[in-house]
Protein backbone atom coordinates (compact mmCIF):
# COMPACT_ATOMS: atom_id res chain seq x y z
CA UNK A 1 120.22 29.71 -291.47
CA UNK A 2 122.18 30.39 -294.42
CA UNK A 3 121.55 27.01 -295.98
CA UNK A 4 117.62 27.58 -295.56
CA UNK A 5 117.89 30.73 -297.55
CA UNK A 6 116.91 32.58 -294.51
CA UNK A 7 120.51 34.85 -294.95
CA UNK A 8 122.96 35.84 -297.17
CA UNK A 9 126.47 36.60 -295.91
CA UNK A 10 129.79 38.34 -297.23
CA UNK A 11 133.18 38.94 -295.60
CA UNK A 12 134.63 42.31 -295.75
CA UNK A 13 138.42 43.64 -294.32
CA UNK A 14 137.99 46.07 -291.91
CA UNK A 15 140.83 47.63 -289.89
CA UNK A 16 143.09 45.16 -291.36
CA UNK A 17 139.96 42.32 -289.43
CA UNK A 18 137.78 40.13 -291.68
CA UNK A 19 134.57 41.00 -290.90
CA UNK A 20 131.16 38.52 -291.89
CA UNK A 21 128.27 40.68 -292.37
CA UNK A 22 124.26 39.14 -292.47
CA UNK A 23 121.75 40.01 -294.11
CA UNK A 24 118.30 38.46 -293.79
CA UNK A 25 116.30 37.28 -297.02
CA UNK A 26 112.71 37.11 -298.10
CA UNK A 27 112.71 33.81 -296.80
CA UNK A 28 114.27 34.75 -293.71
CA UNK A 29 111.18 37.61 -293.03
CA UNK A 30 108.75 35.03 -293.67
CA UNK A 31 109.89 32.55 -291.61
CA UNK A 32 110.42 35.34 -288.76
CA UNK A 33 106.99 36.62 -289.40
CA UNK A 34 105.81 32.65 -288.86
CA UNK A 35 107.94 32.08 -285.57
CA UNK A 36 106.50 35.55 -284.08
CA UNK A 37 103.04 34.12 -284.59
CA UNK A 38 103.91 31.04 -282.83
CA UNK A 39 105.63 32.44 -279.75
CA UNK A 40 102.56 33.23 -277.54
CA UNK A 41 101.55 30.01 -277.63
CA UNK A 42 105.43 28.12 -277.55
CA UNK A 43 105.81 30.81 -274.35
CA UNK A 44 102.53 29.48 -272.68
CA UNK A 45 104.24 26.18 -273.00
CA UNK A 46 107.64 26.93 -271.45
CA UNK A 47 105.51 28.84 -268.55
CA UNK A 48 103.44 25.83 -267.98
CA UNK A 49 106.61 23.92 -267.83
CA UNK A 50 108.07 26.18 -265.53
CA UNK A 51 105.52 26.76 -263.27
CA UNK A 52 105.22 30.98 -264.28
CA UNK A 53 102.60 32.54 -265.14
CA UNK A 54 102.59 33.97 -268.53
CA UNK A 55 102.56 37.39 -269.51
């Protein structure tokens, strides 16, 4: 996702740990906000598949 521009990403020490922290773009929102307004229909599909009914 960080290659998409969907993330940034830094390391940080912590505790004496390297830690790798996220942080979601732009980008990132509006592909979220894109997926989210897919999923009723992509969760329709997966219940069909699996024989549930959908919610």
């Amino acid at each position: 996702m960080e290659g998409s521009g969907c993330l940034t990403t830094y390391s940080q020490v912590h505790n004496g740990r390297l830690r790798k922290y996220y942080k979601i773009t732009e980008e990132g929102i509006r592909r979220l906000g894109e997926f989210a307004g897919d999923w009723p229909q992509l969760k329709r599909i997966y219940c069909y598949i699996l024989g549930e009914d959908a919610l």
